[in-house]
Structure formats: structure tokens, C-alpha cells
PDB file of N, CA and C in Angstrom:
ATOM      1  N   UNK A   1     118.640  89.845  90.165  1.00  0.00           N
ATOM      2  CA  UNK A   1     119.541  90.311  89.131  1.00  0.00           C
ATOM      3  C   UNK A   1     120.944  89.870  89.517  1.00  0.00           C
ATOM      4  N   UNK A   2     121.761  89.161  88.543  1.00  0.00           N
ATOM      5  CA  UNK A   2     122.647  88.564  89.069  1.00  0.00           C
ATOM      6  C   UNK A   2     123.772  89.683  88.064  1.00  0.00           C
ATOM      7  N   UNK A   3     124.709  90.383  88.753  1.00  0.00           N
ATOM      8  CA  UNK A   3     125.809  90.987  88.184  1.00  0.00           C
ATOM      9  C   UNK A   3     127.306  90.119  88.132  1.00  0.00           C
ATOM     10  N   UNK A   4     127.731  90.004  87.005  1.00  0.00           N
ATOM     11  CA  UNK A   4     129.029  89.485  86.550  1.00  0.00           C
ATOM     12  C   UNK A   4     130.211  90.604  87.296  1.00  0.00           C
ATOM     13  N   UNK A   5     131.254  89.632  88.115  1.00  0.00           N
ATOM     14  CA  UNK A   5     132.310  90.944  88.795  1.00  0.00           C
ATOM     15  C   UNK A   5     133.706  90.720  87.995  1.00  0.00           C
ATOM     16  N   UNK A   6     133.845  89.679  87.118  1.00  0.00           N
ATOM     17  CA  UNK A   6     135.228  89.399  86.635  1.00  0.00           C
ATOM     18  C   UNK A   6     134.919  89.474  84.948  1.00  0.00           C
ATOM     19  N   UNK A   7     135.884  88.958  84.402  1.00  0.00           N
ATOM     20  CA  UNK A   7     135.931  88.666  82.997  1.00  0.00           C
ATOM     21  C   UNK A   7     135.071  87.351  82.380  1.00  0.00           C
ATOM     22  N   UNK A   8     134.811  87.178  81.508  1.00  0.00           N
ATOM     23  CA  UNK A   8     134.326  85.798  80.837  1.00  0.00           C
ATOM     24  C   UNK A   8     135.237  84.955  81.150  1.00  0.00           C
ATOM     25  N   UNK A   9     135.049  83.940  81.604  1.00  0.00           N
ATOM     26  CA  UNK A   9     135.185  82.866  82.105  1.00  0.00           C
ATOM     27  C   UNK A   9     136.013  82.670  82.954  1.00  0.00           C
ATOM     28  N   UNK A  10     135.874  83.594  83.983  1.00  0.00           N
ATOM     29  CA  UNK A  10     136.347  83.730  85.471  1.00  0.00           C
ATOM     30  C   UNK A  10     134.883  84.042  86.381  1.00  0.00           C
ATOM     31  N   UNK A  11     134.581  82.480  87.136  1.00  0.00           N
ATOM     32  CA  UNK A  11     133.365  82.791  87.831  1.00  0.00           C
ATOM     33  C   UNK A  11     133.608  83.361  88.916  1.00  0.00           C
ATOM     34  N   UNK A  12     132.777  84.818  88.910  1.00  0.00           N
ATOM     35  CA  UNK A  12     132.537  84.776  89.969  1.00  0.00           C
ATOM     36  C   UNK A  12     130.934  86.520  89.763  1.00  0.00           C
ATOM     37  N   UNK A  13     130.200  86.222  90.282  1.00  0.00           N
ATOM     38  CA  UNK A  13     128.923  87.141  90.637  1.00  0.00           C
ATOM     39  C   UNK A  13     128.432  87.030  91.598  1.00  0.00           C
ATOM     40  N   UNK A  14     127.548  88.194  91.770  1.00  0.00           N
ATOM     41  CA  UNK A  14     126.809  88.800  93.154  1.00  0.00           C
ATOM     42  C   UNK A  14     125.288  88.785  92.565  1.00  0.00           C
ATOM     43  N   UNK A  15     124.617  88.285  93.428  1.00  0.00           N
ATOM     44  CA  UNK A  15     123.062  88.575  92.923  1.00  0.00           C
ATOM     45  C   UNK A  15     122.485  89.736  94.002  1.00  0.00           C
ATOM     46  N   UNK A  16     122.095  90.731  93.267  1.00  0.00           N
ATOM     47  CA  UNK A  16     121.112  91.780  94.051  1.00  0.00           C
ATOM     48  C   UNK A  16     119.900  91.089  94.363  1.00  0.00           C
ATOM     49  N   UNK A  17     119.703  91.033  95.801  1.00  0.00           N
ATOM     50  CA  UNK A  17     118.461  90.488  95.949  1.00  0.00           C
ATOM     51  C   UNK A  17     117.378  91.816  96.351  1.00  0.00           C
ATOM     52  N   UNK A  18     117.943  92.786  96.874  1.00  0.00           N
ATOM     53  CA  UNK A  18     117.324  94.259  97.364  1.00  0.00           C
ATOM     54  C   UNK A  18     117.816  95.698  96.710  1.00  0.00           C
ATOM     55  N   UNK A  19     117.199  96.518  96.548  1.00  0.00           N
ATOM     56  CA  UNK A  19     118.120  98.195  96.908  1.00  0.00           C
ATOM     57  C   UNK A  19     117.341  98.805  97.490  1.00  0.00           C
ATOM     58  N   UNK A  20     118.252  99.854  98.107  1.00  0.00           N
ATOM     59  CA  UNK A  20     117.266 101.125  98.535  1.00  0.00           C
ATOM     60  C   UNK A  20     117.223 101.873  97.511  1.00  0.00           C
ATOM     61  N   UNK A  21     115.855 101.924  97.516  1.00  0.00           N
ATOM     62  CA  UNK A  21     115.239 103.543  96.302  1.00  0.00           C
ATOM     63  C   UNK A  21     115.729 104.889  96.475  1.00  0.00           C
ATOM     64  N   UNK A  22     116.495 105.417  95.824  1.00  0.00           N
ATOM     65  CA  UNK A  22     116.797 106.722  95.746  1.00  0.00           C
ATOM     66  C   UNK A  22     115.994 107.806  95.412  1.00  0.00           C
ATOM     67  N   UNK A  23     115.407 107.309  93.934  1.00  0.00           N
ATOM     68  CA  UNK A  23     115.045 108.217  93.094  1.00  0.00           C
ATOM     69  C   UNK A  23     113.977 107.641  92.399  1.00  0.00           C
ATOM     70  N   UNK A  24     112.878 108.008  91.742  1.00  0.00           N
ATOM     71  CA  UNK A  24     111.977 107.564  90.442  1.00  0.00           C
ATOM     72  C   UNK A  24     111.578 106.289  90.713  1.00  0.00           C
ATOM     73  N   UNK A  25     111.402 105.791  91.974  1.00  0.00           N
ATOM     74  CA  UNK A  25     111.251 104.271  92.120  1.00  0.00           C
ATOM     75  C   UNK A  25     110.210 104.266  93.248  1.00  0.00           C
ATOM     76  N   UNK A  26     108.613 104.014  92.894  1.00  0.00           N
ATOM     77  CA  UNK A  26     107.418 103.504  93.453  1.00  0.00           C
ATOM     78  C   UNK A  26     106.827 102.567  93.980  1.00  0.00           C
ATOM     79  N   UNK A  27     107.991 101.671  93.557  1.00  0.00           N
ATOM     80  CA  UNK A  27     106.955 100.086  93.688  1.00  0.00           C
ATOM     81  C   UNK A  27     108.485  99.565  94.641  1.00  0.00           C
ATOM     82  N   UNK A  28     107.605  98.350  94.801  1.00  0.00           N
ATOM     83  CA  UNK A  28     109.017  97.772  96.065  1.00  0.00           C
ATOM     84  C   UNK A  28     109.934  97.498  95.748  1.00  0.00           C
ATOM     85  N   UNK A  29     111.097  96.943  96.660  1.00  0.00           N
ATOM     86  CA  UNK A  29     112.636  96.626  96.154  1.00  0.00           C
ATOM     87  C   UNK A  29     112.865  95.523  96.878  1.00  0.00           C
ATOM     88  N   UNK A  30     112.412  94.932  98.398  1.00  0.00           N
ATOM     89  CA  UNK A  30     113.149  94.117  98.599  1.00  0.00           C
ATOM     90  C   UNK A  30     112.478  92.735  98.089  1.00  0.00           C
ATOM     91  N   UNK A  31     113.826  92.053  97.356  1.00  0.00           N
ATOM     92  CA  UNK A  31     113.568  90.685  96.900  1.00  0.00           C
ATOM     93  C   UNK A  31     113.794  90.844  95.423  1.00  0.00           C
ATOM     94  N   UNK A  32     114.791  89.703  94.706  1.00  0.00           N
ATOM     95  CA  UNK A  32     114.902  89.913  93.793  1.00  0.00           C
ATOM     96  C   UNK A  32     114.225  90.065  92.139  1.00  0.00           C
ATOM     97  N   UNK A  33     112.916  89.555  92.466  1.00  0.00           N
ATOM     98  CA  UNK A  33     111.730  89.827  91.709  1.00  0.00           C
ATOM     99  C   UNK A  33     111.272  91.238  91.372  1.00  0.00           C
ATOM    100  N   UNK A  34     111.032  91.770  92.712  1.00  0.00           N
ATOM    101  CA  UNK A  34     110.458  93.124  92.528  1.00  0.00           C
ATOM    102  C   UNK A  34     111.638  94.231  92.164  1.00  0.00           C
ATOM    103  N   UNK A  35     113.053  93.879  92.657  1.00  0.00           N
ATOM    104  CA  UNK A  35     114.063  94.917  92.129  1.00  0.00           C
ATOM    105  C   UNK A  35     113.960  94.713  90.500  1.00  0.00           C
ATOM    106  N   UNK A  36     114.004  93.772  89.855  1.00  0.00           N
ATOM    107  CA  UNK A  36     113.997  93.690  88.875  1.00  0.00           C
ATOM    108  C   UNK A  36     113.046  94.506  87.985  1.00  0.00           C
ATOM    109  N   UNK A  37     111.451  94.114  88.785  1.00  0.00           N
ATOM    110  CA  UNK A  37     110.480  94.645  88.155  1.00  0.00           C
ATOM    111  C   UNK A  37     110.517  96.099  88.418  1.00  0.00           C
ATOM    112  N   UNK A  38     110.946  96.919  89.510  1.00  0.00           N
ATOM    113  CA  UNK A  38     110.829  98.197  89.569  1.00  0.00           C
ATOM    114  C   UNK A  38     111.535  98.714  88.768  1.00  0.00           C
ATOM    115  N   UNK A  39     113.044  98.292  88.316  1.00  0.00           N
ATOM    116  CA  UNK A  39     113.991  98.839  87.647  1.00  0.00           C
ATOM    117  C   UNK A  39     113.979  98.123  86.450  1.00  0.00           C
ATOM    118  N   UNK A  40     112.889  97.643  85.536  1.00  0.00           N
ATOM    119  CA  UNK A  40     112.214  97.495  84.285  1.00  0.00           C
ATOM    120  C   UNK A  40     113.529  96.338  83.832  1.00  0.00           C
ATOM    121  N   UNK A  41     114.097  95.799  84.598  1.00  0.00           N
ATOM    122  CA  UNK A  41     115.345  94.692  83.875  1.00  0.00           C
ATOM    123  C   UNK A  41     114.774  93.098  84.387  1.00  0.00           C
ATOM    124  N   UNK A  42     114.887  92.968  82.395  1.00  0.00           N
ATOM    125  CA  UNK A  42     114.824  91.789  82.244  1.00  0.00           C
ATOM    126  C   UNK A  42     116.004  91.296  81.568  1.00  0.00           C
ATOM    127  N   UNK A  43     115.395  89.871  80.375  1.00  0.00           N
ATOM    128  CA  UNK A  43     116.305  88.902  79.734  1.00  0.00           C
ATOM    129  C   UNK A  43     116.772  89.700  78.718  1.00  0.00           C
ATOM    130  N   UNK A  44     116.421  91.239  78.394  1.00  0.00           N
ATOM    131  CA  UNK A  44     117.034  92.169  77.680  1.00  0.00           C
ATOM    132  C   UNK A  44     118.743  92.575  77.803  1.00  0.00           C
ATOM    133  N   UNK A  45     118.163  92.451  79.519  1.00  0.00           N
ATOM    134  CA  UNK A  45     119.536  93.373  80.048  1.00  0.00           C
ATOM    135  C   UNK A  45     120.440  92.568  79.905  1.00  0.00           C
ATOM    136  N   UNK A  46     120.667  91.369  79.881  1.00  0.00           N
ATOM    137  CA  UNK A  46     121.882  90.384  79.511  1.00  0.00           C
ATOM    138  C   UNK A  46     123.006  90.691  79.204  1.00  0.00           C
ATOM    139  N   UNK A  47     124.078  90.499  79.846  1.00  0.00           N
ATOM    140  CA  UNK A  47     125.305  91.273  78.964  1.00  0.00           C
ATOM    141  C   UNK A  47     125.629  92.895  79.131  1.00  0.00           C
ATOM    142  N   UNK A  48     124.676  93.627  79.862  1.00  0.00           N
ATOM    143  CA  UNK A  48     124.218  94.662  79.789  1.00  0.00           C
ATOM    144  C   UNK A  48     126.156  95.319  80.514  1.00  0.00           C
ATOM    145  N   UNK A  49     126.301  96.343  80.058  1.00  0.00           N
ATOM    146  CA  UNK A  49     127.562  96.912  80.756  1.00  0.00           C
ATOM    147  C   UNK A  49     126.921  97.517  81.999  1.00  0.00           C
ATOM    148  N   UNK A  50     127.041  97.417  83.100  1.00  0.00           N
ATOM    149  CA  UNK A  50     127.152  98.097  84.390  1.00  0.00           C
ATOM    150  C   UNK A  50     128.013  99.550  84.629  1.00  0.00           C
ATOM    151  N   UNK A  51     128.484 100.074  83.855  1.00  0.00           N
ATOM    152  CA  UNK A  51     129.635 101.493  83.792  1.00  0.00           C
ATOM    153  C   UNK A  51     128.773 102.135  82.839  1.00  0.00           C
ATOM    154  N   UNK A  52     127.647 101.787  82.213  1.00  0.00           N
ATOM    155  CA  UNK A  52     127.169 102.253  81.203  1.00  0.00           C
ATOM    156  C   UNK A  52     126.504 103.710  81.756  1.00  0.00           C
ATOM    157  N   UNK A  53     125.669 105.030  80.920  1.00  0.00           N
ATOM    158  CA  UNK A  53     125.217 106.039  81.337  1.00  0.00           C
ATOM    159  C   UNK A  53     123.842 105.788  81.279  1.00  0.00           C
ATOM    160  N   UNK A  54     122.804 104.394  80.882  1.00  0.00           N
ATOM    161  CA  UNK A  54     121.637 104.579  81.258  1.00  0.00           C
ATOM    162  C   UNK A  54     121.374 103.490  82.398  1.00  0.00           C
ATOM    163  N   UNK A  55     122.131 102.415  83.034  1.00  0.00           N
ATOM    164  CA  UNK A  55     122.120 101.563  84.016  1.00  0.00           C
ATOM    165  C   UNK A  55     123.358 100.822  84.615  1.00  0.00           C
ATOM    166  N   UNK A  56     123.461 101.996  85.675  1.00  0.00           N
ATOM    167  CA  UNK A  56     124.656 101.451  86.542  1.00  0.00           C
ATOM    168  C   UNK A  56     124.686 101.399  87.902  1.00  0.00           C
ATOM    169  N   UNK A  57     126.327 100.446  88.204  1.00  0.00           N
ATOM    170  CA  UNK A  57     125.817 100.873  89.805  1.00  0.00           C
ATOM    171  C   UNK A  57     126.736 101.899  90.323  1.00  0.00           C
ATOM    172  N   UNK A  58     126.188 102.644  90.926  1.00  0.00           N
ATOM    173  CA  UNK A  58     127.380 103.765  91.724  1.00  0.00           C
ATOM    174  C   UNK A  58     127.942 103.598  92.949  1.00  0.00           C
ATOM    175  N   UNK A  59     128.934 104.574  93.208  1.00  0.00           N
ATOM    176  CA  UNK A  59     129.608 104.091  94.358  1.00  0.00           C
ATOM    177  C   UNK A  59     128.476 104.785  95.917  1.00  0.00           C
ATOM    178  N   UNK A  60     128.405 104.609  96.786  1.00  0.00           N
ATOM    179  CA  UNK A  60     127.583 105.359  97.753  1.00  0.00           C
ATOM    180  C   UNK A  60     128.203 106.917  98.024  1.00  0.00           C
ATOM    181  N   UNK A  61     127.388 107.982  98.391  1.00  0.00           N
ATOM    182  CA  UNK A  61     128.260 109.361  98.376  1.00  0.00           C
ATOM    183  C   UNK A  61     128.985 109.531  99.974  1.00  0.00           C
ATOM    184  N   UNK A  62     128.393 108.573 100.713  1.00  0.00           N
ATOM    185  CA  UNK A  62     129.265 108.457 102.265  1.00  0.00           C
ATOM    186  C   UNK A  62     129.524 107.171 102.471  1.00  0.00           C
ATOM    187  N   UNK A  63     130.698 106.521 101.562  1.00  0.00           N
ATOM    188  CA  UNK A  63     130.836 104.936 102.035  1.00  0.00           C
ATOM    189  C   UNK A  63     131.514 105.003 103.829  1.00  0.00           C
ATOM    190  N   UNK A  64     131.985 105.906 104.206  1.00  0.00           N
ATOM    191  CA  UNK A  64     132.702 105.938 105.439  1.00  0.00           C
ATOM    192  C   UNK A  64     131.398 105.581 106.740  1.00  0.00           C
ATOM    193  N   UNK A  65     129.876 105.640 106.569  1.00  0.00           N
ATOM    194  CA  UNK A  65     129.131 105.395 107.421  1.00  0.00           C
ATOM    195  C   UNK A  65     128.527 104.127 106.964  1.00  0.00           C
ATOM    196  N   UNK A  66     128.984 103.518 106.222  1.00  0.00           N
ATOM    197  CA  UNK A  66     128.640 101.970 106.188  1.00  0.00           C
ATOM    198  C   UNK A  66     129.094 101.019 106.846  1.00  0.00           C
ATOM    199  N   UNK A  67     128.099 100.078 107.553  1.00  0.00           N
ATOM    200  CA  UNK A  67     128.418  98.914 108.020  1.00  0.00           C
ATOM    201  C   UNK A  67     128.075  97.843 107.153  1.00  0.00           C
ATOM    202  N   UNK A  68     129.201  97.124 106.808  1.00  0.00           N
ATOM    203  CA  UNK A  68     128.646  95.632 105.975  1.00  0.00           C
ATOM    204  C   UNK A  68     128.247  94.295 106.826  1.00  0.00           C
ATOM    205  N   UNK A  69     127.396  94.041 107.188  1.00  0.00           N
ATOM    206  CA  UNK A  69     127.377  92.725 107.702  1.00  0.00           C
ATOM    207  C   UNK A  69     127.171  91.557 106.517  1.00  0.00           C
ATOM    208  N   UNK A  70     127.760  90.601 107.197  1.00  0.00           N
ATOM    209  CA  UNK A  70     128.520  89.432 106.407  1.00  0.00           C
ATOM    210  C   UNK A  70     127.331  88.252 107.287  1.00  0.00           C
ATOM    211  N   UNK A  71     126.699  87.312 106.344  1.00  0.00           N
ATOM    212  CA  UNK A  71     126.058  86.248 106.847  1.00  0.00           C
ATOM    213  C   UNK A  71     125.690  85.392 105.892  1.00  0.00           C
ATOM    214  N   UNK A  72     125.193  84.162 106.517  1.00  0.00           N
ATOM    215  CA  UNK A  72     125.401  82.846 105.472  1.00  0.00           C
ATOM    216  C   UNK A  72     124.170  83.351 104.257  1.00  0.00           C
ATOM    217  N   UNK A  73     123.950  83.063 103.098  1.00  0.00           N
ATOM    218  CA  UNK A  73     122.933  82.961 102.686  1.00  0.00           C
ATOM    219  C   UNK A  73     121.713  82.189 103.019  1.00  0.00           C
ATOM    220  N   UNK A  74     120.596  82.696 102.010  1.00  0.00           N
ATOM    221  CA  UNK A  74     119.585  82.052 102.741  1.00  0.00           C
ATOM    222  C   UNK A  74     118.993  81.531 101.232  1.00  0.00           C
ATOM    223  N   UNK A  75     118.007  80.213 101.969  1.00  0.00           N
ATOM    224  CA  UNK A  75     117.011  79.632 101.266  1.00  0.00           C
ATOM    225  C   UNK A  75     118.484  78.374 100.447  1.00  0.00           C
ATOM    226  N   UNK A  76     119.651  78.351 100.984  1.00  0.00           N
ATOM    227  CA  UNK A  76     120.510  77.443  99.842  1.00  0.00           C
ATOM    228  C   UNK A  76     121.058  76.195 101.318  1.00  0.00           C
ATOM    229  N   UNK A  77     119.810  75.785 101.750  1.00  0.00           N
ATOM    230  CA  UNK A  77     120.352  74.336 102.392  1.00  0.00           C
ATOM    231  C   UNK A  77     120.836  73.342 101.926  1.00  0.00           C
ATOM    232  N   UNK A  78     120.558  73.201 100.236  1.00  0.00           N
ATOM    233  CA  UNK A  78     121.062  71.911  99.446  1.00  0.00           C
ATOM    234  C   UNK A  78     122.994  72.478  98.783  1.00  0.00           C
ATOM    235  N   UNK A  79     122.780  72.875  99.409  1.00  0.00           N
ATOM    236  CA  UNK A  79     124.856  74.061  99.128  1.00  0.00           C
ATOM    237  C   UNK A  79     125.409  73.349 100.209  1.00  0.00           C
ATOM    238  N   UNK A  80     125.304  72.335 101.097  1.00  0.00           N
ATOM    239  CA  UNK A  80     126.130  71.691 101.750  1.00  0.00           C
ATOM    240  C   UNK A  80     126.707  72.678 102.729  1.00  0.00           C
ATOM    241  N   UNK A  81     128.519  72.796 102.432  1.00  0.00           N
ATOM    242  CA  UNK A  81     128.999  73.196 103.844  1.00  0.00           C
ATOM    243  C   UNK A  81     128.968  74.726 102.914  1.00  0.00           C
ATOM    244  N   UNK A  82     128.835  75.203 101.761  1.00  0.00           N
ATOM    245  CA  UNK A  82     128.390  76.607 101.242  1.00  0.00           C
ATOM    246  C   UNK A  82     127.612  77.420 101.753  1.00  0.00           C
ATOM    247  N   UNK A  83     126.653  76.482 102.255  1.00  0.00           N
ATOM    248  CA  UNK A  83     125.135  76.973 102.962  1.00  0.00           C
ATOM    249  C   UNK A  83     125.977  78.360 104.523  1.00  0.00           C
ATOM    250  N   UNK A  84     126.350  77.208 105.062  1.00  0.00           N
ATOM    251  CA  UNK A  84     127.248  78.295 106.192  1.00  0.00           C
ATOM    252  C   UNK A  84     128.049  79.249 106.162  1.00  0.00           C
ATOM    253  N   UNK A  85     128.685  79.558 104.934  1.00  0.00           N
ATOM    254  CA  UNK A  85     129.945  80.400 104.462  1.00  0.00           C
ATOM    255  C   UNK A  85     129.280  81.688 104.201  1.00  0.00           C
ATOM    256  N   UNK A  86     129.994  83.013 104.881  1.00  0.00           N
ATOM    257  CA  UNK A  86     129.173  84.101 105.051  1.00  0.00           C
ATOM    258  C   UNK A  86     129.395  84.806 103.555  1.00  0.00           C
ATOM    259  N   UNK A  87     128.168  84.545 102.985  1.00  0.00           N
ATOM    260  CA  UNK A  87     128.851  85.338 101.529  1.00  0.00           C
ATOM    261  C   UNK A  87     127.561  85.578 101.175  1.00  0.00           C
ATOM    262  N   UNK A  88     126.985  86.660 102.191  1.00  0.00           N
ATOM    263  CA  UNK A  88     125.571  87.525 102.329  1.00  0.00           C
ATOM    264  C   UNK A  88     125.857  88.915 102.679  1.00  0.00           C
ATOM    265  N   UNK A  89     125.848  89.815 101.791  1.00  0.00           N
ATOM    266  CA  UNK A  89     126.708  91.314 102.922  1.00  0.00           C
ATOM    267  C   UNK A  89     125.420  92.203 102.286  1.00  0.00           C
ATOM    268  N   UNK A  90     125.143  92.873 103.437  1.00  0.00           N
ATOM    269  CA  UNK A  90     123.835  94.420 103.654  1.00  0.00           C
ATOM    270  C   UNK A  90     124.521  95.197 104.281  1.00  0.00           C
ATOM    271  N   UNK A  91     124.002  96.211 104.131  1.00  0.00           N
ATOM    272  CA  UNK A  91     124.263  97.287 104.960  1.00  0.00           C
ATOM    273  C   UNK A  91     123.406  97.337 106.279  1.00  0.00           C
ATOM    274  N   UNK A  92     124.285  97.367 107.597  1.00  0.00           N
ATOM    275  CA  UNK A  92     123.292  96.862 108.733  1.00  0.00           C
ATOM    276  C   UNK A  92     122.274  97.883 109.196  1.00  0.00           C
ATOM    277  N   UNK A  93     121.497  97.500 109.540  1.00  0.00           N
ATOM    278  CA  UNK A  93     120.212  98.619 110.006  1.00  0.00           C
ATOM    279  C   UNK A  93     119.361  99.596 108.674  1.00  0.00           C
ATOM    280  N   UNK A  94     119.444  98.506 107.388  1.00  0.00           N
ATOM    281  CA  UNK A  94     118.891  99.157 106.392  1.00  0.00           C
ATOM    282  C   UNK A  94     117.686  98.514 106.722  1.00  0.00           C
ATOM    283  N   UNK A  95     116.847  99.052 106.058  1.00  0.00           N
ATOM    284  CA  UNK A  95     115.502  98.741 105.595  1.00  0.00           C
ATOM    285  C   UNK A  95     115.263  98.515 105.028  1.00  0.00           C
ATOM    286  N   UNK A  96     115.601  97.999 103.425  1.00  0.00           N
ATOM    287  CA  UNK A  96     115.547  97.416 102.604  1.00  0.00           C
ATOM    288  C   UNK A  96     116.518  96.569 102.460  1.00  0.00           C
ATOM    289  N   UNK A  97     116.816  95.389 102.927  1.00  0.00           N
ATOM    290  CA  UNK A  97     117.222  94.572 103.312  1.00  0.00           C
ATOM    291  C   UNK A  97     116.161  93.086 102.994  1.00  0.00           C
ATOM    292  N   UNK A  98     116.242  92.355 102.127  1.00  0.00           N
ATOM    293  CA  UNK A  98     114.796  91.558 101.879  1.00  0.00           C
ATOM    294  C   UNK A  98     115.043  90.378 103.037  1.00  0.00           C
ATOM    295  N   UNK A  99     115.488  89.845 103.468  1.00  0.00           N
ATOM    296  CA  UNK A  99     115.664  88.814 104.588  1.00  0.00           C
ATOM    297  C   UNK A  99     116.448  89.118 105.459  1.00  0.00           C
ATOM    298  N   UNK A 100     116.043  89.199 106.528  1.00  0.00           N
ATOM    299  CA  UNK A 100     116.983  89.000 107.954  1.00  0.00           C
ATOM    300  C   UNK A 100     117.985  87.590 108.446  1.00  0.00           C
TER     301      UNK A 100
END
């Protein structure tokens, strides 16, 4: 699921490749296939507002015990010198985390 962070036609997005399950959620999360499929979003959601009251993202209720680790992406060797540039961030020591 790839989320838009700026205005129309200012690139720039984040793709969820994982979450951790909070709530109402059975089936797996890590990898961006199955987040999708657990959280029923498809080519519907397009455009979809993110602030909205039936699908959003929230802020965490203790951001003060987060660690972000920062690392290159993965699976993008044909991204040249992109490939190396740390613009991969998890929360460290999660478990749902889809690649190490």
C-alpha cells in the first residue's frame, strides 16, 4: 500500500510494506500483499483520505519508546546509487517487520 505524504504533484510516498495488528486482524501483516489483504484495501481505496473515520493512520499512544531504524531498501538493486540510501525505517525489535 503505497500512501501519498504531500499534495498532487509534489512526489513524494511511503509504501507500507508491514503493520503490527492491533485489533480485528487474523490473517498476516508482514509484506505488502498480505497487509493489504488483511485490511480489505484494494484499487478501491485509491485516492482514499488517510484522516478519514473509517481508514486511517494514527499516531502511536507511546511514540517516546520508539526506535526508528533507518536502512537501505530491499529487493531495488536496479535503483543504482538509490539502492544504498537509507530510506527503510521500522521500529527496531518489532516483529512484524517483513524483511530484515
Amino acid at each position: 500500500m503505497n500512501v501519498v505524504t504531500q499534495p498532487e504533484g509534489v512526489a513524494s510516498a511511503v509504501l507500507l510494506r508491514a503493520l503490527e495488528p492491533v485489533k480485528n486482524l487474523d490473517t498476516g501483516t508482514k509484506g505488502p500483499g498480505l497487509l493489504c489483504k488483511a485490511m480489505h484495501v484494494d484499487k478501491r481505496h485509491n485516492g482514499h483520505d488517510l484522516e478519514s473515520d473509517d481508514l486511517y493512520i494514527a499516531d502511536p499512544e507511546d511514540r517516546a519508546r520508539l526506535v526508528i531504524v533507518k536502512r537501505p531498501r530491499v529487493g531495488v538493486d536496479y535503483a543504482r546509487h538509490w539502492a544504498r540510501r537509507l530510506l527503510r525505517f521500522y521500529v527496531k525489535g518489532n516483529a512484524y517487520v517483513s524483511k530484515r
